[in-house]
Protein backbone atom coordinates (compact mmCIF):
# COMPACT_ATOMS: atom_id res chain seq x y z
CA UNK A 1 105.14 101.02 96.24
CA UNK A 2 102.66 99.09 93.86
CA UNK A 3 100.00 101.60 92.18
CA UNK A 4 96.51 99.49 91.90
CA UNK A 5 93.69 100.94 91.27
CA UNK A 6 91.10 97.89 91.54
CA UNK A 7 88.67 97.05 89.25
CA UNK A 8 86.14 99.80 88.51
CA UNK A 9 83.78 100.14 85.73
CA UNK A 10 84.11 102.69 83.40
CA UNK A 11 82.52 106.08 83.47
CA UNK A 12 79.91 105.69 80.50
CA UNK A 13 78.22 102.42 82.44
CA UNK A 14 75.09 102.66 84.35
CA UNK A 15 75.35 102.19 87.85
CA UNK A 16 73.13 99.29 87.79
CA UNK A 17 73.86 97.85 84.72
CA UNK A 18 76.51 94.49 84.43
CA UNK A 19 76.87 94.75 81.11
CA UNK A 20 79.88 97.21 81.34
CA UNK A 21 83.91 97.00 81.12
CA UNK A 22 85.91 97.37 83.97
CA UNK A 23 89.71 98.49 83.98
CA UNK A 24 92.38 98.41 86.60
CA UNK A 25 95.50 100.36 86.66
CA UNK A 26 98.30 98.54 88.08
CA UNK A 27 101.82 99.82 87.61
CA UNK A 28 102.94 99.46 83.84
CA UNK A 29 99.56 97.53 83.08
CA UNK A 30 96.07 98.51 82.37
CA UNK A 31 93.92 95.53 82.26
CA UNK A 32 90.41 96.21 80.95
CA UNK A 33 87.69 92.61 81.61
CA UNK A 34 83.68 92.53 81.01
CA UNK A 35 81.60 92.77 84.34
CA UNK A 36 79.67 90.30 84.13
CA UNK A 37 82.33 87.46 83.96
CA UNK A 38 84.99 88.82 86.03
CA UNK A 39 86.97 85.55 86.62
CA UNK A 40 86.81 84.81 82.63
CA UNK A 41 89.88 86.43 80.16
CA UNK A 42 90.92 89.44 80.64
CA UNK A 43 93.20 91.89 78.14
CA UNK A 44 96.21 94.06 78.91
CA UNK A 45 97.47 97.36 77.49
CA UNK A 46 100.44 99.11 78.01
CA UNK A 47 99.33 102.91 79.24
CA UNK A 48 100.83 104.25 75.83
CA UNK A 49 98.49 101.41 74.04
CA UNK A 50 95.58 102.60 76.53
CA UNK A 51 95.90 105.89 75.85
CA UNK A 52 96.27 105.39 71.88
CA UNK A 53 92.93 103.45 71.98
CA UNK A 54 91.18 105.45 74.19
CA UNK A 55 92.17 108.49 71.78
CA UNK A 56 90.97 106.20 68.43
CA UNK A 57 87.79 105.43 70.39
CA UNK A 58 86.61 108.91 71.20
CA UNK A 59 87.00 110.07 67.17
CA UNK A 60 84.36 107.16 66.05
């Protein structure tokens, strides 16, 4: 069974705000894209590498 989360925006955005990041969970992948161009890049993590930035980003 696949795990996939969709895309969802991340907790800190404002409901009615585009300017946000959304992430999707998707087996061994997190892939994290900006909201307001959803079919433009996108960047993938690992969840170790997710996790590891997620820690590094809630020190600064």
């Amino acid at each position: 069974m696949t795990r996939d989360t969709g895309w969802f925006k991340s907790s800190r955005s404002a409901a009615t705000s585009d300017a946000c990041v959304e992430v999707r969970f998707v087996d061994t992948t997190v892939g994290v894209r900006d909201s307001k161009n959803t079919t433009g890049p996108r960047v993938s993590f690992s969840p170790r590498a997710w996790r590891s930035f997620l820690t590094s980003a809630k020190r600064h």
